[in-house]
C-alpha atoms as a PDB file:
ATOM      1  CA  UNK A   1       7.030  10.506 -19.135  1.00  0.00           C
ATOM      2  CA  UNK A   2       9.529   8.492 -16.652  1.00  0.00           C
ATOM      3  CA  UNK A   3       9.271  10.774 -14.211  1.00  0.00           C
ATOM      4  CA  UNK A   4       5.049  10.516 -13.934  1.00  0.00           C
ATOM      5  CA  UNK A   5       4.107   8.003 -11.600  1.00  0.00           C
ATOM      6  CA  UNK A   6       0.492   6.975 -10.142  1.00  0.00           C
ATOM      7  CA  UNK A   7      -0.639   8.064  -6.602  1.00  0.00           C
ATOM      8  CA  UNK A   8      -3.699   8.374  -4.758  1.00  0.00           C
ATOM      9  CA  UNK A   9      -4.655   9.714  -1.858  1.00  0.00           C
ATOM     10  CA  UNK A  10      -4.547   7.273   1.587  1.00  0.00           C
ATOM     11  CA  UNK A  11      -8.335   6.940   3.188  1.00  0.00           C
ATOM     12  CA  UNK A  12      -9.408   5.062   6.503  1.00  0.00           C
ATOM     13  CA  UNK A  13     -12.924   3.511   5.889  1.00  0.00           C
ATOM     14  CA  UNK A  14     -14.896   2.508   9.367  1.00  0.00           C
ATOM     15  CA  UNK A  15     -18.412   1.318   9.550  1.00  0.00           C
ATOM     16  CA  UNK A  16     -19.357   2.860   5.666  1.00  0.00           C
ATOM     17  CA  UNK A  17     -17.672   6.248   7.181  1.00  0.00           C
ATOM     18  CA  UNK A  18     -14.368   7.518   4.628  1.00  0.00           C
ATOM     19  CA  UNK A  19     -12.027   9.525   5.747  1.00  0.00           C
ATOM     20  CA  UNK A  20      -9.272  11.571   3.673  1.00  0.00           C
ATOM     21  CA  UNK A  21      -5.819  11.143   5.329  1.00  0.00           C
ATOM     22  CA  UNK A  22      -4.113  13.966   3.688  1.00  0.00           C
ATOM     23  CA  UNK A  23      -1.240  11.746   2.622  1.00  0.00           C
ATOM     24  CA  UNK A  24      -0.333  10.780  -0.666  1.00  0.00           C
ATOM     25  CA  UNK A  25       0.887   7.118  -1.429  1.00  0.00           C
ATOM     26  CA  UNK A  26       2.263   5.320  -4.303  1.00  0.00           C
ATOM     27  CA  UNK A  27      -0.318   3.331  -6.459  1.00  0.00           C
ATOM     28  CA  UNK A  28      -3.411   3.678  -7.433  1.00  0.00           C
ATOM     29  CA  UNK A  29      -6.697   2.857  -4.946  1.00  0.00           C
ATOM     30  CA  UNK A  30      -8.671  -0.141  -4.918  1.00  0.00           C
ATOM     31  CA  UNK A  31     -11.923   1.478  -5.214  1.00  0.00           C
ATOM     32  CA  UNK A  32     -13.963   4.891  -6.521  1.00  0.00           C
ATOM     33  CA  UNK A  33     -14.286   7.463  -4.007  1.00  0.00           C
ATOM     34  CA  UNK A  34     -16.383   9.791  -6.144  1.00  0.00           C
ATOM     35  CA  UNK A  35     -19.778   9.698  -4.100  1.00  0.00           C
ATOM     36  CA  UNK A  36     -17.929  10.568  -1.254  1.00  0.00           C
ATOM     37  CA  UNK A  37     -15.791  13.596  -2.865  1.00  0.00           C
ATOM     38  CA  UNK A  38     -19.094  14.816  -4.185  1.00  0.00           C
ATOM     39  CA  UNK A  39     -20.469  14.802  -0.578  1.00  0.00           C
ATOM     40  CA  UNK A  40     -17.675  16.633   0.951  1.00  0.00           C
ATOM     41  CA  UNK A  41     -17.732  19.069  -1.769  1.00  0.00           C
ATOM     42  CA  UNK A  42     -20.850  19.905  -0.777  1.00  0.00           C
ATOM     43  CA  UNK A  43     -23.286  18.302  -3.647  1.00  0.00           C
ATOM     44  CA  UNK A  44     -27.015  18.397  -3.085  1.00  0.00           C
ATOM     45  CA  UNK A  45     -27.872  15.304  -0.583  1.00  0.00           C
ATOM     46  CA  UNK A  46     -30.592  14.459  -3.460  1.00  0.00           C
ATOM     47  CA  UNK A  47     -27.550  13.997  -6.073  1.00  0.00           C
ATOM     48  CA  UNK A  48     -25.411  12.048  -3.627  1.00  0.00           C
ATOM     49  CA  UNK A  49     -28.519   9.608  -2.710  1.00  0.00           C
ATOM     50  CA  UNK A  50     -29.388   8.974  -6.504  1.00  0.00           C
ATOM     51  CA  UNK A  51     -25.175   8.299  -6.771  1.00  0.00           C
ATOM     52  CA  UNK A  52     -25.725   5.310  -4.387  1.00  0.00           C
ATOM     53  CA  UNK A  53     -29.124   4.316  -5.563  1.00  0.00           C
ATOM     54  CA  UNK A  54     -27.323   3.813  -9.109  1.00  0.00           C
ATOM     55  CA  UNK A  55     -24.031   2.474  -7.824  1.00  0.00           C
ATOM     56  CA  UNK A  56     -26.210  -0.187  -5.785  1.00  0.00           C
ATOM     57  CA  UNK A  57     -28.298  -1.296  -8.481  1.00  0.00           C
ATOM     58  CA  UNK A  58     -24.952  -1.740 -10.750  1.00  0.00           C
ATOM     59  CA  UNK A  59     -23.842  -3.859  -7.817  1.00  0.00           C
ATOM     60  CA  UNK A  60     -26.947  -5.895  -8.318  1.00  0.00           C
ATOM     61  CA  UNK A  61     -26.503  -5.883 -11.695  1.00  0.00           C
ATOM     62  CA  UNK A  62     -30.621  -4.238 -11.959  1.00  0.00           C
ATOM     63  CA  UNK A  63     -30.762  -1.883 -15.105  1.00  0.00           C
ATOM     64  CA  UNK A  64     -30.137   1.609 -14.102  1.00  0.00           C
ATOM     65  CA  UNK A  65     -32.942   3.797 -14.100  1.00  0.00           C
ATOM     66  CA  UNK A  66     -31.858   6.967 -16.040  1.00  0.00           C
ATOM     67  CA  UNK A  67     -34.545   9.113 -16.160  1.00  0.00           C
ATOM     68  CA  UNK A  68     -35.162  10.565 -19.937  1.00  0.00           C
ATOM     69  CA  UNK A  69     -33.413  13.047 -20.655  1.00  0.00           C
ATOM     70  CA  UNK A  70     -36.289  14.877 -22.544  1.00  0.00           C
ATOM     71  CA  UNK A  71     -38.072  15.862 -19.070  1.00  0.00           C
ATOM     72  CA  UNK A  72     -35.451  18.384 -18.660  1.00  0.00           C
ATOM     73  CA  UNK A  73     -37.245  21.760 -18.458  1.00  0.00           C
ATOM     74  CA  UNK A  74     -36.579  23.565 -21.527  1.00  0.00           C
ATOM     75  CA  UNK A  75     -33.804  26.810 -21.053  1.00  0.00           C
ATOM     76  CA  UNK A  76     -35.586  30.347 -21.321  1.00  0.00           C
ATOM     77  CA  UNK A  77     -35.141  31.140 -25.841  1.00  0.00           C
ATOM     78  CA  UNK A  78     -32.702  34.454 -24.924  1.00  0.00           C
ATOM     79  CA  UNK A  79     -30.992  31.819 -22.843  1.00  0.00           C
ATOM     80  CA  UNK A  80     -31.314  29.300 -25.323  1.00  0.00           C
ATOM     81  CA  UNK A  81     -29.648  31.855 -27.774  1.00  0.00           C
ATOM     82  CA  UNK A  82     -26.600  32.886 -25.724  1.00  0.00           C
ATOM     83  CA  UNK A  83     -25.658  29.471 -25.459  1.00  0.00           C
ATOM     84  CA  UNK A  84     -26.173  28.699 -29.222  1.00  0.00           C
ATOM     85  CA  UNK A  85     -23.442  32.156 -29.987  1.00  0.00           C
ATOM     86  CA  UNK A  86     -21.150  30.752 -27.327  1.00  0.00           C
ATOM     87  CA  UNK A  87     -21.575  27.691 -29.262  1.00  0.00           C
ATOM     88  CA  UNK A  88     -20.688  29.176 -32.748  1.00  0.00           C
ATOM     89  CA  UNK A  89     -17.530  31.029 -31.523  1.00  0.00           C
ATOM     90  CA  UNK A  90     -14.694  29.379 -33.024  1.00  0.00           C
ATOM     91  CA  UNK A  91     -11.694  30.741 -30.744  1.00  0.00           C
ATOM     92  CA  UNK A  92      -9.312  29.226 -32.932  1.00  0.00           C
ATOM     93  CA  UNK A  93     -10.569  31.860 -35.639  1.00  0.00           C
ATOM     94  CA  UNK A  94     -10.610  35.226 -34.053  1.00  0.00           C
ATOM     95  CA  UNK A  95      -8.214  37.617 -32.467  1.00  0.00           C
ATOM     96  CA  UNK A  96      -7.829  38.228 -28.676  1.00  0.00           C
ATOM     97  CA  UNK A  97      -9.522  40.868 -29.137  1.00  0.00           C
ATOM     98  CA  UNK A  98     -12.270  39.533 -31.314  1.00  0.00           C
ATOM     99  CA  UNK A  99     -12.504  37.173 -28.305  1.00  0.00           C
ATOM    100  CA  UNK A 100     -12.896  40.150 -25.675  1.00  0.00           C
ATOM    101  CA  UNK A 101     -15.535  41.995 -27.841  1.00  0.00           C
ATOM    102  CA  UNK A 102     -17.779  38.279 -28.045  1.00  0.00           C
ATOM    103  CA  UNK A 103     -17.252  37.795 -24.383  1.00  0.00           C
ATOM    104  CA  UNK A 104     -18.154  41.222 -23.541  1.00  0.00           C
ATOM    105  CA  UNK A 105     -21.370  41.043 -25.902  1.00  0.00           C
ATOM    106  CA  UNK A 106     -22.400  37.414 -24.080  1.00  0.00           C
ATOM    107  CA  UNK A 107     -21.972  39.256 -21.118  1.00  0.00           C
ATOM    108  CA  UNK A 108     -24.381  42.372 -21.358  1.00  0.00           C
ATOM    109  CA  UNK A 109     -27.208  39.713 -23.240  1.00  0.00           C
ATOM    110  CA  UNK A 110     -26.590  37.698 -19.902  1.00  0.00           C
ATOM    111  CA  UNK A 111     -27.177  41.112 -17.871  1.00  0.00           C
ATOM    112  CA  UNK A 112     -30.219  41.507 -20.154  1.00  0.00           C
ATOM    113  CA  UNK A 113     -31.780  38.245 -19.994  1.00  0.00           C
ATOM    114  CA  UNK A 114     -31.436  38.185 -15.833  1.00  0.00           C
ATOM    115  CA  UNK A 115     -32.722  41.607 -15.388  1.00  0.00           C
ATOM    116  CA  UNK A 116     -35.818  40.794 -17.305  1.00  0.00           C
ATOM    117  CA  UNK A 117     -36.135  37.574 -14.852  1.00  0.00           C
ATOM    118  CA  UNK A 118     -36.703  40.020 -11.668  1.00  0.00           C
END
């Protein structure tokens, strides 16, 4: 690995505003740009203001509030099961073709499951 070497990607911050420079420069940066990558990529403003929320209370050093997990709406059961097959496939363990013939099955019970949405 001698020829790998760490870059990053050159930004201009002004007034809390970040701006991508298009140039790549040796080293590595001096701080996480992730909130702002997930903005620009177009990441619901709700996500991006929880980001900060979190990343300000870390700065605090206030206990994140993570809500629990368990209030997550439960999946649909026929969704439920096509993610429990695609869960047992072993790809390791079956043929290319094997492969084609689960993937085409996962497909049609996906067809299934979002026709009988409408």
């Amino acid at each position: 690995l001698n020829r790998v070497i760490n870059c990053s990607i050159q930004v201009s911050e002004k007034e809390g505003e970040v701006t991508f420079l298009y140039k790549i420069v040796p080293g590595g940066s001096d701080r996480s740009y992730g909130i702002h990558v997930a903005k620009l990529a177009g990441l619901p403003e709700e996500l991006v203001s929880k980001a900060k929320n979190y990343v300000a209370q870390e700065s605090w050093g206030l206990p994140l509030e993570v809500p629990v997990a368990a209030t997550r709406e439960r999946l649909p059961a026929q969704v439920e099961s096509i993610l429990g097959l695609l869960q047992s496939l072993n790809l390791e363990d079956i043929s290319p073709r094997q492969a084609w013939t689960e993937l085409d099955r996962l497909v049609r019970l996906a067809a299934e499951v979002s026709a009988n949405e409408d």
